[in-house]
N, C-alpha and C. Protein backbone atom coordinates (compact mmCIF):
# COMPACT_ATOMS: atom_id res chain seq x y z
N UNK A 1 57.25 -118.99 -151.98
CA UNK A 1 57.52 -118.87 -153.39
C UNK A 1 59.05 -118.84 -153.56
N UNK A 2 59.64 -119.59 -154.94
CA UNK A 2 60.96 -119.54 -154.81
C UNK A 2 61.26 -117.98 -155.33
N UNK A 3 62.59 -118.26 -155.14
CA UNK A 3 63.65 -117.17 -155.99
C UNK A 3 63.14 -117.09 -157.34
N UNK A 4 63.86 -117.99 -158.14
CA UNK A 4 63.35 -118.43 -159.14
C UNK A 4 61.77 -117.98 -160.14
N UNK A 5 60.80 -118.31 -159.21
CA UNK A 5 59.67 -117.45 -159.73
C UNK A 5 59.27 -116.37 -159.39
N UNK A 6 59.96 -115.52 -158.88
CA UNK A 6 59.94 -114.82 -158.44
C UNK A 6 60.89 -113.52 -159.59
N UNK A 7 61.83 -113.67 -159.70
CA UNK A 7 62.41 -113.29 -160.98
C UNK A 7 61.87 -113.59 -162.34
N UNK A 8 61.34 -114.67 -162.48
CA UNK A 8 60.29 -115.15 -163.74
C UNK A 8 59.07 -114.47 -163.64
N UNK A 9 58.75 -113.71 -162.86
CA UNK A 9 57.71 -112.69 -163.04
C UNK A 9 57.60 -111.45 -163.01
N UNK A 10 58.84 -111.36 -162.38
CA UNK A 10 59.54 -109.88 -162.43
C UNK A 10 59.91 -109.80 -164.03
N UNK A 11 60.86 -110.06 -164.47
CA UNK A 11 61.29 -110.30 -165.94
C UNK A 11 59.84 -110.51 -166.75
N UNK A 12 58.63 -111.26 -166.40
CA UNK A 12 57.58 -110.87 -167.75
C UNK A 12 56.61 -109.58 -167.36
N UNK A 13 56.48 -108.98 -166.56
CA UNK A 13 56.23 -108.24 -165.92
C UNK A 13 57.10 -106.98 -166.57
N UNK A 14 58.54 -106.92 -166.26
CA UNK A 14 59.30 -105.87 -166.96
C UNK A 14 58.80 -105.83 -169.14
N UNK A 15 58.72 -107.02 -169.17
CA UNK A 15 58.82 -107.48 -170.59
C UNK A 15 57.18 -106.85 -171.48
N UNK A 16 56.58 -107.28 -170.10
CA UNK A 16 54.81 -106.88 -170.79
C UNK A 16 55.14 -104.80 -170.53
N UNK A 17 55.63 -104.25 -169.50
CA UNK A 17 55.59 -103.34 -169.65
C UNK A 17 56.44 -102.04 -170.99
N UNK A 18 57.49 -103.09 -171.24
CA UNK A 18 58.31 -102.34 -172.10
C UNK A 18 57.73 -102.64 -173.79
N UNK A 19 57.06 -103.99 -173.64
CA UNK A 19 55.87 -103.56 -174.88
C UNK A 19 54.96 -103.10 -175.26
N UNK A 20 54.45 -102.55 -174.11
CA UNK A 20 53.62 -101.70 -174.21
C UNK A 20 54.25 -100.18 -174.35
N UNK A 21 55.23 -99.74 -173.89
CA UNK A 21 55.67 -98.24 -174.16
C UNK A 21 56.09 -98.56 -175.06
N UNK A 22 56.96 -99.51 -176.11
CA UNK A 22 57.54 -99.63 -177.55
C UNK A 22 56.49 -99.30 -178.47
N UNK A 23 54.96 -100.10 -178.15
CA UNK A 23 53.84 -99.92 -179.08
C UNK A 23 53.23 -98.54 -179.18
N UNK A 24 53.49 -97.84 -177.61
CA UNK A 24 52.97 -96.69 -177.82
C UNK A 24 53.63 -95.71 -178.79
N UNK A 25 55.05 -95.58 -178.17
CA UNK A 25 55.82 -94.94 -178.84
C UNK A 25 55.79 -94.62 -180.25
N UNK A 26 55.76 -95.91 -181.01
CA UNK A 26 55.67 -96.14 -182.49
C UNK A 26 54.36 -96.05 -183.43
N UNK A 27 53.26 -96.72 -182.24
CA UNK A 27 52.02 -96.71 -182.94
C UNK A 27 51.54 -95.20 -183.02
N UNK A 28 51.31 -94.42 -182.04
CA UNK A 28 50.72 -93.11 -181.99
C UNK A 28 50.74 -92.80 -183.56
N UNK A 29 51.87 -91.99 -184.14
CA UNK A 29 51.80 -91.41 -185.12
C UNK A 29 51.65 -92.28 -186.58
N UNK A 30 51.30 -93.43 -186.75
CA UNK A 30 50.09 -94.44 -187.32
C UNK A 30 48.76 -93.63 -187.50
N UNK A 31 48.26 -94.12 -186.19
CA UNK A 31 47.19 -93.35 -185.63
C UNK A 31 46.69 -92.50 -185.88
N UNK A 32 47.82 -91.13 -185.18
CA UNK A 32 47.00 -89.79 -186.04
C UNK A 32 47.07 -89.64 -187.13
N UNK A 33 48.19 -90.11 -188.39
CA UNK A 33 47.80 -90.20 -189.65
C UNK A 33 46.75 -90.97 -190.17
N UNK A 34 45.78 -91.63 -189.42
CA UNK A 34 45.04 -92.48 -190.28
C UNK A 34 43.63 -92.15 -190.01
N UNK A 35 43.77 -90.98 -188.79
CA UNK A 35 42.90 -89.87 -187.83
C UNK A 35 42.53 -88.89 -188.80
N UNK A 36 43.92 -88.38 -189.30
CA UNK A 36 43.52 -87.23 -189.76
C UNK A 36 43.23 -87.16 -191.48
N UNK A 37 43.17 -88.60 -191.94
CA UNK A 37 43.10 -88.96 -193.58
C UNK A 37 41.59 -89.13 -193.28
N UNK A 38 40.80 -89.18 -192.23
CA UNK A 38 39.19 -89.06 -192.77
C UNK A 38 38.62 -87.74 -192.72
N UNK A 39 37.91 -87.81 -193.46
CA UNK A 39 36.54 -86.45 -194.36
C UNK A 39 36.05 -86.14 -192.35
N UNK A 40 35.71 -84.52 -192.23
CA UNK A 40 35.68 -83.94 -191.33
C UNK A 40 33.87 -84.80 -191.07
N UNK A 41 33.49 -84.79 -191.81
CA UNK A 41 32.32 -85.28 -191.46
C UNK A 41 32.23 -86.46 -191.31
N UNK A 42 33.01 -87.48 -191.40
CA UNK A 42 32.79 -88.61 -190.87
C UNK A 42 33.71 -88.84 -189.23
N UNK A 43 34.40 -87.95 -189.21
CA UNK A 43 35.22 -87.72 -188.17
C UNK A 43 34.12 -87.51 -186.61
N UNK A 44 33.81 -86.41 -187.05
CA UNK A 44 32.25 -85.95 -186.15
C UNK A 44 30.99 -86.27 -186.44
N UNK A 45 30.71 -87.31 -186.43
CA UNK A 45 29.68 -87.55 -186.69
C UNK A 45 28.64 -87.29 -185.51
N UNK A 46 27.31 -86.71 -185.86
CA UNK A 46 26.22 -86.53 -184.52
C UNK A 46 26.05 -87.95 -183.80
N UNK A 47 25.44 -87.93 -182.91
CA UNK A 47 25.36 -89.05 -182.05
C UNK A 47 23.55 -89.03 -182.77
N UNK A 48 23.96 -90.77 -182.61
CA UNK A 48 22.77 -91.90 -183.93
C UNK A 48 21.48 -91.42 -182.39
N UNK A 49 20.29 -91.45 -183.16
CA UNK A 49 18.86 -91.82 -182.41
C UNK A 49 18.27 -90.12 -182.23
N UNK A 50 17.22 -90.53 -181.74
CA UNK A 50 16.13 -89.38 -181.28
C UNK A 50 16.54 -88.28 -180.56
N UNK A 51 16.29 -86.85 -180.82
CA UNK A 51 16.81 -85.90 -180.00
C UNK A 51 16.00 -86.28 -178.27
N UNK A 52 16.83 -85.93 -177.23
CA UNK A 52 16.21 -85.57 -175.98
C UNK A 52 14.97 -85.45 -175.98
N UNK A 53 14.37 -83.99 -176.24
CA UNK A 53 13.08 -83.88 -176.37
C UNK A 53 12.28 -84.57 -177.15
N UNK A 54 12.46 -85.74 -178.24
CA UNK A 54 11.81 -86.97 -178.43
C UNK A 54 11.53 -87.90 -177.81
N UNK A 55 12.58 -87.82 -177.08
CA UNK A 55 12.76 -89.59 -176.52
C UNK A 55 11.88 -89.51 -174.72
N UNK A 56 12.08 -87.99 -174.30
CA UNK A 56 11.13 -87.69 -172.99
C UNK A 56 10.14 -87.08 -172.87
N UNK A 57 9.57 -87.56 -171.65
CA UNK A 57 7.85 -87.21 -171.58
C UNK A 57 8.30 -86.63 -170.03
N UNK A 58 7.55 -86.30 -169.51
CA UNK A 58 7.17 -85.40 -167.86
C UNK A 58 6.35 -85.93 -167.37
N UNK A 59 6.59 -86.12 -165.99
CA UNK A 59 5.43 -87.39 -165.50
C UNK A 59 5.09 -86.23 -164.20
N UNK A 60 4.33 -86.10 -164.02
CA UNK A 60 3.65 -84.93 -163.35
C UNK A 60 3.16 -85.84 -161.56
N UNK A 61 3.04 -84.70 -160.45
CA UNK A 61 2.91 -85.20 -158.74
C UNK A 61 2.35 -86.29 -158.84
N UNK A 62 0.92 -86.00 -159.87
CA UNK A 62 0.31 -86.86 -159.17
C UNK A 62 0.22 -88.52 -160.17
N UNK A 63 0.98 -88.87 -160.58
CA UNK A 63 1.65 -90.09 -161.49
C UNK A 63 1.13 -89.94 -163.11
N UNK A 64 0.48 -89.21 -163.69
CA UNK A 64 0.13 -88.78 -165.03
C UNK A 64 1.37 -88.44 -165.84
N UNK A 65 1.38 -88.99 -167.11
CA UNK A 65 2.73 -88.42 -167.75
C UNK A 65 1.54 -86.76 -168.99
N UNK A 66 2.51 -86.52 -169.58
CA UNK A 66 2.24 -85.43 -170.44
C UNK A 66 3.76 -85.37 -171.58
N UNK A 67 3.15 -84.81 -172.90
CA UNK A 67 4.39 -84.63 -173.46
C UNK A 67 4.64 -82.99 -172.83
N UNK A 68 6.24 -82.68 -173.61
CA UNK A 68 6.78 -82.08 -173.00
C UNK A 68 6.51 -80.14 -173.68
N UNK A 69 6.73 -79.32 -172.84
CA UNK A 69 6.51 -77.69 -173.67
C UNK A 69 7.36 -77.60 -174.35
N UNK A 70 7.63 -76.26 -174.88
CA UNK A 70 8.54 -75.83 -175.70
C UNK A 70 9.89 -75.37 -175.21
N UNK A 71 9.77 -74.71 -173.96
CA UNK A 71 10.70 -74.29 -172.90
C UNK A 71 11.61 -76.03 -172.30
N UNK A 72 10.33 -76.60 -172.34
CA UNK A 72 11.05 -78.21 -171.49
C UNK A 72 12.10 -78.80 -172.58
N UNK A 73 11.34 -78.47 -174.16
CA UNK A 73 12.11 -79.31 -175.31
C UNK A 73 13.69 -78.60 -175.29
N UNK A 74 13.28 -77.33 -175.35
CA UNK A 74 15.12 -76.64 -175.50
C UNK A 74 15.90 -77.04 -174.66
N UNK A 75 14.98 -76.96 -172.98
CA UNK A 75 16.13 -76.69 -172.03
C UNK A 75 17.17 -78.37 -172.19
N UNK A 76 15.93 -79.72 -172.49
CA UNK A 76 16.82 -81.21 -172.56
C UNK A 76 17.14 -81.25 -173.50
N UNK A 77 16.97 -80.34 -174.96
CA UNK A 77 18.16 -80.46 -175.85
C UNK A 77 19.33 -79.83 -176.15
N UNK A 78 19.47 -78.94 -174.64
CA UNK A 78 20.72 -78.11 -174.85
C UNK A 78 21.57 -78.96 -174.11
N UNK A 79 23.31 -78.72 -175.02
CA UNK A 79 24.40 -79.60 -174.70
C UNK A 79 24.95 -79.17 -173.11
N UNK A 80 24.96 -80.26 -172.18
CA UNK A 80 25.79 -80.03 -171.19
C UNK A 80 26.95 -80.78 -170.56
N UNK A 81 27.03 -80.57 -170.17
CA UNK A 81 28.97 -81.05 -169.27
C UNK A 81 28.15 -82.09 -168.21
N UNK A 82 28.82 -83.45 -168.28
CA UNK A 82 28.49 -84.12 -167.46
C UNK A 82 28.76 -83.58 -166.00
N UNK A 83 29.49 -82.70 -166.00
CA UNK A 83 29.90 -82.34 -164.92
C UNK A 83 28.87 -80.94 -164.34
N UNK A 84 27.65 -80.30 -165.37
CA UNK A 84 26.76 -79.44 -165.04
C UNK A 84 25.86 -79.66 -163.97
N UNK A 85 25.93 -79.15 -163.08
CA UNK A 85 24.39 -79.67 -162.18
C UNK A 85 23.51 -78.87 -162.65
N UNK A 86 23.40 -77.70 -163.69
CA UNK A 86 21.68 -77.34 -164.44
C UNK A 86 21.47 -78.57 -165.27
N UNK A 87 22.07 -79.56 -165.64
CA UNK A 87 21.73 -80.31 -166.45
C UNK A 87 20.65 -81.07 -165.74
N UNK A 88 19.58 -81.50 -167.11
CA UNK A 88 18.44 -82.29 -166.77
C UNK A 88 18.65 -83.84 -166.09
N UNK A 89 17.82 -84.14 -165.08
CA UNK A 89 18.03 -85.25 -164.54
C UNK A 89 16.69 -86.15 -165.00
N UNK A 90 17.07 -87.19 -165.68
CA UNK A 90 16.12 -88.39 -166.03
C UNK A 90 15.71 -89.14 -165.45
N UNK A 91 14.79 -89.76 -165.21
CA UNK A 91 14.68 -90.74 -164.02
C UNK A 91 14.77 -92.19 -164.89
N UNK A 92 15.38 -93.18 -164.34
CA UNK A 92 15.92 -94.16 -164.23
C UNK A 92 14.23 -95.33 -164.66
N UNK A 93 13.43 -94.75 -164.15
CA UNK A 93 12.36 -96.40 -163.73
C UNK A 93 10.97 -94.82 -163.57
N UNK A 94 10.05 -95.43 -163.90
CA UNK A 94 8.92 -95.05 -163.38
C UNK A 94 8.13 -94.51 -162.12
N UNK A 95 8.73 -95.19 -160.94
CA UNK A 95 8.74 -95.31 -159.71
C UNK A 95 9.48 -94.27 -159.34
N UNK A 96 10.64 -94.16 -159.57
CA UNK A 96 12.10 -92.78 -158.94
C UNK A 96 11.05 -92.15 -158.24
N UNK A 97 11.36 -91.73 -157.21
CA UNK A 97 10.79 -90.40 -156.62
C UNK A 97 12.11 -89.32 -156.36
N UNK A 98 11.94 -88.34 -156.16
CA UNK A 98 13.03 -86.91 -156.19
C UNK A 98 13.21 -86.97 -154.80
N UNK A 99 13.85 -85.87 -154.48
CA UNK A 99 14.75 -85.82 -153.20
C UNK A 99 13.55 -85.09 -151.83
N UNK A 100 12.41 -84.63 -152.70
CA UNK A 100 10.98 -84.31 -151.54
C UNK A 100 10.29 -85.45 -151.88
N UNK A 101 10.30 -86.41 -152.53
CA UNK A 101 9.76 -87.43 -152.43
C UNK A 101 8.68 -87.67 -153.38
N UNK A 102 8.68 -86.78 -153.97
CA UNK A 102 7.66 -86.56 -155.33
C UNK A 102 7.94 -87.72 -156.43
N UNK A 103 6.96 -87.94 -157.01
CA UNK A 103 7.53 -89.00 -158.78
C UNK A 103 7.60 -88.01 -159.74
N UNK A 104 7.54 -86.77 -159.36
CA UNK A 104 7.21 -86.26 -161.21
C UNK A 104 8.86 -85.95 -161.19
N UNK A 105 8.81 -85.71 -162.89
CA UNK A 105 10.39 -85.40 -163.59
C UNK A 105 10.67 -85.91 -164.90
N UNK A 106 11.46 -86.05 -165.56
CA UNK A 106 11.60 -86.21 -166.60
C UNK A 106 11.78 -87.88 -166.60
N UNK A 107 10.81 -88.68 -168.10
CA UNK A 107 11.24 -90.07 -168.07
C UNK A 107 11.27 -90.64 -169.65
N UNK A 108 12.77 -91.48 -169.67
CA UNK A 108 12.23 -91.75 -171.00
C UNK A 108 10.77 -92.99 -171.34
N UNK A 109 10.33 -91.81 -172.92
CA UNK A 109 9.20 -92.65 -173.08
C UNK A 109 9.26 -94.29 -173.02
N UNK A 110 9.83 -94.88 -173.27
CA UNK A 110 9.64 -96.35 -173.15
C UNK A 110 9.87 -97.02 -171.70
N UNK A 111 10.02 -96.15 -170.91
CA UNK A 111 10.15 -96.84 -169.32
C UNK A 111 8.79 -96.32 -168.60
N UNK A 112 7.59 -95.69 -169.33
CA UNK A 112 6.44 -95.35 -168.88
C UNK A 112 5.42 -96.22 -168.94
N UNK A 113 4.94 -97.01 -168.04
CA UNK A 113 4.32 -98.12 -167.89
C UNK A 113 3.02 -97.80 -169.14
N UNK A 114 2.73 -99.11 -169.62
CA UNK A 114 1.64 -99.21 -170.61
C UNK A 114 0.22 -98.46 -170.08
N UNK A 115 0.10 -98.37 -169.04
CA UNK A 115 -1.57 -98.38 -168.11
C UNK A 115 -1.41 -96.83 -168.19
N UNK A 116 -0.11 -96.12 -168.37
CA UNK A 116 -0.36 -95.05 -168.40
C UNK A 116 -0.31 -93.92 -169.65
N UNK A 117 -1.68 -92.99 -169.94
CA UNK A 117 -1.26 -92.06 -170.89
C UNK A 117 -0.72 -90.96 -171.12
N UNK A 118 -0.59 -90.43 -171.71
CA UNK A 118 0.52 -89.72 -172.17
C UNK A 118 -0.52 -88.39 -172.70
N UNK A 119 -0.58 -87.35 -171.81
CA UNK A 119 -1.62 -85.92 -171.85
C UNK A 119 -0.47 -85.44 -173.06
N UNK A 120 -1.55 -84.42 -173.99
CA UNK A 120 -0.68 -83.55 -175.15
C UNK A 120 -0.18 -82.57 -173.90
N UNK A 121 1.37 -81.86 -174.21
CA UNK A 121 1.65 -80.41 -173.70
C UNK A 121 0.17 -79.69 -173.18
N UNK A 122 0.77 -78.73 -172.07
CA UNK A 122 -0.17 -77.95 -171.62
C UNK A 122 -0.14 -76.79 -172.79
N UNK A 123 -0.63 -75.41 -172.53
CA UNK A 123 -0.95 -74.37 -173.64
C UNK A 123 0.14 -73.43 -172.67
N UNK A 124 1.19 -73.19 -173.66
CA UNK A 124 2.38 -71.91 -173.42
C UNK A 124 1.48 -70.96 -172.60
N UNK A 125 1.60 -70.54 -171.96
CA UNK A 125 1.24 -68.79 -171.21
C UNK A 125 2.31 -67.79 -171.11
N UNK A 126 1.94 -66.62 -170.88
CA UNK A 126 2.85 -65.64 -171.07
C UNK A 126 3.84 -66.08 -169.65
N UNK A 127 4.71 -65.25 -169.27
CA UNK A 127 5.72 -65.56 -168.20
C UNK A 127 5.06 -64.74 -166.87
N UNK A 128 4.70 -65.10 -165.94
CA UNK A 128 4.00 -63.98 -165.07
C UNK A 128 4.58 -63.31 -164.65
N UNK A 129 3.62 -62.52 -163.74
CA UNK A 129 4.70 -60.87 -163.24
C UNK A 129 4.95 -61.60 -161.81
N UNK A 130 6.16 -61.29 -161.06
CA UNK A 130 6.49 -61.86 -159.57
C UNK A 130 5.83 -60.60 -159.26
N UNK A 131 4.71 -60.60 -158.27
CA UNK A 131 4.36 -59.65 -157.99
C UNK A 131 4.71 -60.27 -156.12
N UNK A 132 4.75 -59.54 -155.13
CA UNK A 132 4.89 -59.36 -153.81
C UNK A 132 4.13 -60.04 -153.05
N UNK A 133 2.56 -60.12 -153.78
CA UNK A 133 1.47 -61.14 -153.26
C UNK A 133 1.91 -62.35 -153.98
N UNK A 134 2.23 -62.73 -155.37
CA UNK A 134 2.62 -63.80 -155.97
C UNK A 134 3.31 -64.85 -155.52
N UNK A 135 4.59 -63.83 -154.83
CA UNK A 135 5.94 -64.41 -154.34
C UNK A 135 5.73 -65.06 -152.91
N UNK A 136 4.66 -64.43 -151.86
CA UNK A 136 3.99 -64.79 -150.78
C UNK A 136 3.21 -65.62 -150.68
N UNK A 137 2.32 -65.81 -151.76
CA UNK A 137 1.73 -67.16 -151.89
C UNK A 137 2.62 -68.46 -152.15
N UNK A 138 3.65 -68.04 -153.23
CA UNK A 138 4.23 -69.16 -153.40
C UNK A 138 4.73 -69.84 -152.49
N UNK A 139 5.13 -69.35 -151.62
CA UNK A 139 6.27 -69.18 -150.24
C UNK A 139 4.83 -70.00 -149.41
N UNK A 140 4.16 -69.71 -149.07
CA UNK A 140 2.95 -70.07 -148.19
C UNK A 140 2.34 -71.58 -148.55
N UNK A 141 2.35 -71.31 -150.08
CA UNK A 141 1.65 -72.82 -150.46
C UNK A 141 3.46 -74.06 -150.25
N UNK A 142 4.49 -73.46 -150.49
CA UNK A 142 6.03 -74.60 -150.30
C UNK A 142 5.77 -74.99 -148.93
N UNK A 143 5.23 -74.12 -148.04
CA UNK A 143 5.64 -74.26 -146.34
C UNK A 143 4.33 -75.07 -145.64
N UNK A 144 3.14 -75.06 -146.72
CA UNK A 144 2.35 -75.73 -145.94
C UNK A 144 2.33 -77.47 -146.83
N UNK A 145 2.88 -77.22 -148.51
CA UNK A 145 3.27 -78.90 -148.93
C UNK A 145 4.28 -79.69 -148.06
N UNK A 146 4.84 -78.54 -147.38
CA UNK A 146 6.69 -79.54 -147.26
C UNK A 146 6.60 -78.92 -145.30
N UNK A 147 5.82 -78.99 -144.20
CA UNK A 147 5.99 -78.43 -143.04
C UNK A 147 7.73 -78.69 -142.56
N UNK A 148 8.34 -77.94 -141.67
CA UNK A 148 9.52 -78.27 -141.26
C UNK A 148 9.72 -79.66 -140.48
N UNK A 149 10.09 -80.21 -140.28
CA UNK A 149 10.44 -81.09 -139.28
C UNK A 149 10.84 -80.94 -137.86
């Protein structure tokens, strides 16, 4: 490559960069005046479409979907930080299986194959007591679904 173009690209190169900090410089406060001349409510506006708990169903071990409880509706319509790992994880496709290898989890309704229906919510129950035998069974029935390797 010559000299020559070599400086001819250096020079538009310098040229594209110093128009861009001139535009910044000047444009910004444009900007926030024309930011801060709209009505607070059009400023924030909610995000358009169906809440969470509309738009998902629960697709249960054994491939059955169901709509969702009351506990399931709050917990996917509460706001979180992309950066939360309590936040709800959606599955992508019908198929997804989880990290034990299971399909159930949360899916949106329109990626739930036609062949399959859609059970009403189960019936709320009270919250049970962890009782000592409770907690031992639970423990007994994880260790004989999932054996160690």
């Amino acid at each position: 490559m010559s000299v020559a173009a070599v400086i001819g690209w250096g020079l538009a190169l310098v040229l594209v960069a110093l128009s861009f900090w001139i535009r910044r410089r000047h444009g910004a406060p444009f900007r926030r005046a024309a930011r801060a001349a709209q009505p607070a409510s059009v400023a924030r506006r909610p995000p358009a479409g169906p809440k969470p708990s509309e738009a998902l169903i629960w697709v249960e071990s054994d491939g059955s979907a169901r709509e969702l409880t009351d506990a399931e509706k709050k917990y996917v319509d509460t706001e979180f930080s992309p950066f939360d790992g309590a936040r709800p994880y959606i599955k992508s496709r019908y198929e997804q299986r989880d990290g034990w290898g299971e399909i159930k989890g949360f899916l949106l309704r329109r990626e739930l194959p036609p062949h399959v229906p859609v059970k009403p919510a189960p019936p709320s129950s009270p919250p049970s007591v962890n009782t000592p035998e409770a907690v031992a069974a639970s423990i007994r029935e994880l260790t004989q679904k999932h054996p160690s390797r």
